[in-house]
Protein backbone atom coordinates (compact mmCIF):
# COMPACT_ATOMS: atom_id res chain seq x y z
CA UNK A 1 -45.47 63.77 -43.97
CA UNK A 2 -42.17 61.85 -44.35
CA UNK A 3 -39.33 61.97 -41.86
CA UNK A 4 -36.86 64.28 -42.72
CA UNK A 5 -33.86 63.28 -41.13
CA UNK A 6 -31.59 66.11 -42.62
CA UNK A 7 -33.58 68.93 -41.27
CA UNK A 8 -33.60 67.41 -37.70
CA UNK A 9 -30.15 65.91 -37.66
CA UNK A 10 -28.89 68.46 -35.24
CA UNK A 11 -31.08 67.91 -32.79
CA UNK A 12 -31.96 64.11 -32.64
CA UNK A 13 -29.69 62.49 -29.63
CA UNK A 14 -29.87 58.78 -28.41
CA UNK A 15 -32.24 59.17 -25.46
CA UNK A 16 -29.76 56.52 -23.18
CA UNK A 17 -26.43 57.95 -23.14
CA UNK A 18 -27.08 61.31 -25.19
CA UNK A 19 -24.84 60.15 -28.58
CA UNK A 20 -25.44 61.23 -32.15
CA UNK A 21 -27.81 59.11 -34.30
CA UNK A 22 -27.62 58.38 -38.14
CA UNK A 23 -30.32 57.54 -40.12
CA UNK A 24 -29.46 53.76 -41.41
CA UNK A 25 -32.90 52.64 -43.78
CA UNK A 26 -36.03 52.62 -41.28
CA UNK A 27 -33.85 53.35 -38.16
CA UNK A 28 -32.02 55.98 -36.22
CA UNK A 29 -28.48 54.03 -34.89
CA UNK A 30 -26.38 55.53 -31.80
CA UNK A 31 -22.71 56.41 -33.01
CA UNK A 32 -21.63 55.44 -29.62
CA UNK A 33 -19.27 52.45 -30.26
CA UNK A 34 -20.05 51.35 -26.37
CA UNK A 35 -24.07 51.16 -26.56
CA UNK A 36 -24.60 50.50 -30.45
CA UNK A 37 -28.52 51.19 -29.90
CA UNK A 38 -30.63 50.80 -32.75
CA UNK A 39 -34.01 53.02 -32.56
CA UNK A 40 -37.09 52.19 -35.05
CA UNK A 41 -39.01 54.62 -37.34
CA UNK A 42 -42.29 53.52 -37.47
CA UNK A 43 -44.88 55.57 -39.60
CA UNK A 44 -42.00 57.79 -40.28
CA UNK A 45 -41.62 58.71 -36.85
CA UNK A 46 -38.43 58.20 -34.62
CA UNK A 47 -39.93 55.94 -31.50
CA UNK A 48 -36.72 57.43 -29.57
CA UNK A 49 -37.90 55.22 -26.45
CA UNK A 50 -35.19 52.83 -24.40
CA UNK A 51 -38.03 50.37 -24.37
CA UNK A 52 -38.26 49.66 -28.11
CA UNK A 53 -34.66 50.06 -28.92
CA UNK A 54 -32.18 46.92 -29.65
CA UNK A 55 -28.26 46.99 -29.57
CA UNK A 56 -27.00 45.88 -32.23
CA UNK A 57 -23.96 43.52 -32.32
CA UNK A 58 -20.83 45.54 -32.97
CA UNK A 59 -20.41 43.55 -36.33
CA UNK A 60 -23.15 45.03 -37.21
CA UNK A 61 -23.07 48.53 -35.64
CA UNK A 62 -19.76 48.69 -37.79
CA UNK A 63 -21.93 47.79 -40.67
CA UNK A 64 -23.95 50.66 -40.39
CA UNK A 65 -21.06 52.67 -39.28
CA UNK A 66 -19.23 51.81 -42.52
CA UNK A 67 -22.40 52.76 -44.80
CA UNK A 68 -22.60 56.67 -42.88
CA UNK A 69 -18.83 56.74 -43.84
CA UNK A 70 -17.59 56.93 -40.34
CA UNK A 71 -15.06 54.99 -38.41
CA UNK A 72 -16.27 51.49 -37.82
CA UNK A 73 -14.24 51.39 -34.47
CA UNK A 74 -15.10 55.07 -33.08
CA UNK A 75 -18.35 56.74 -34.80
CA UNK A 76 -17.02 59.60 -35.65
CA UNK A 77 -17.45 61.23 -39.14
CA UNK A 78 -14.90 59.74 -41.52
């Protein structure tokens, strides 16, 4: 079974500071400007654990940002 982000969307929340995540190719990325965390899906599941998530630089949390269509500086929807 694949990983529906769509369906789930509402519901999925960065487990560190409680943000929204977007799904960004085989990851789920916090649209918190302040902790840019970066969570892997692995076997089409989310591993939503601290421990295996990276921060991404905020060149490239603006990146991904950019390619939801939000605001590269804030997060929020564009």
């Amino acid at each position: 079974m694949a990983f529906e982000y769509e369906k789930v969307k509402g519901i999925l929340v960065c487990p560190r500071c409680k943000g929204e995540l977007v799904q960004d190719g085989d990851s789920l990325v916090c649209v918190n400007p302040e902790t840019r965390w970066s969570y892997p899906i692995v076997d089409d599941i989310p591993r939503l654990l601290v421990d295996e998530a990276s921060e991404l630089s905020a060149d490239a949390w603006g990146e991904v940002m950019q390619r939801q269509g939000r605001d590269v500086s804030t997060g929020q929807p564009g």
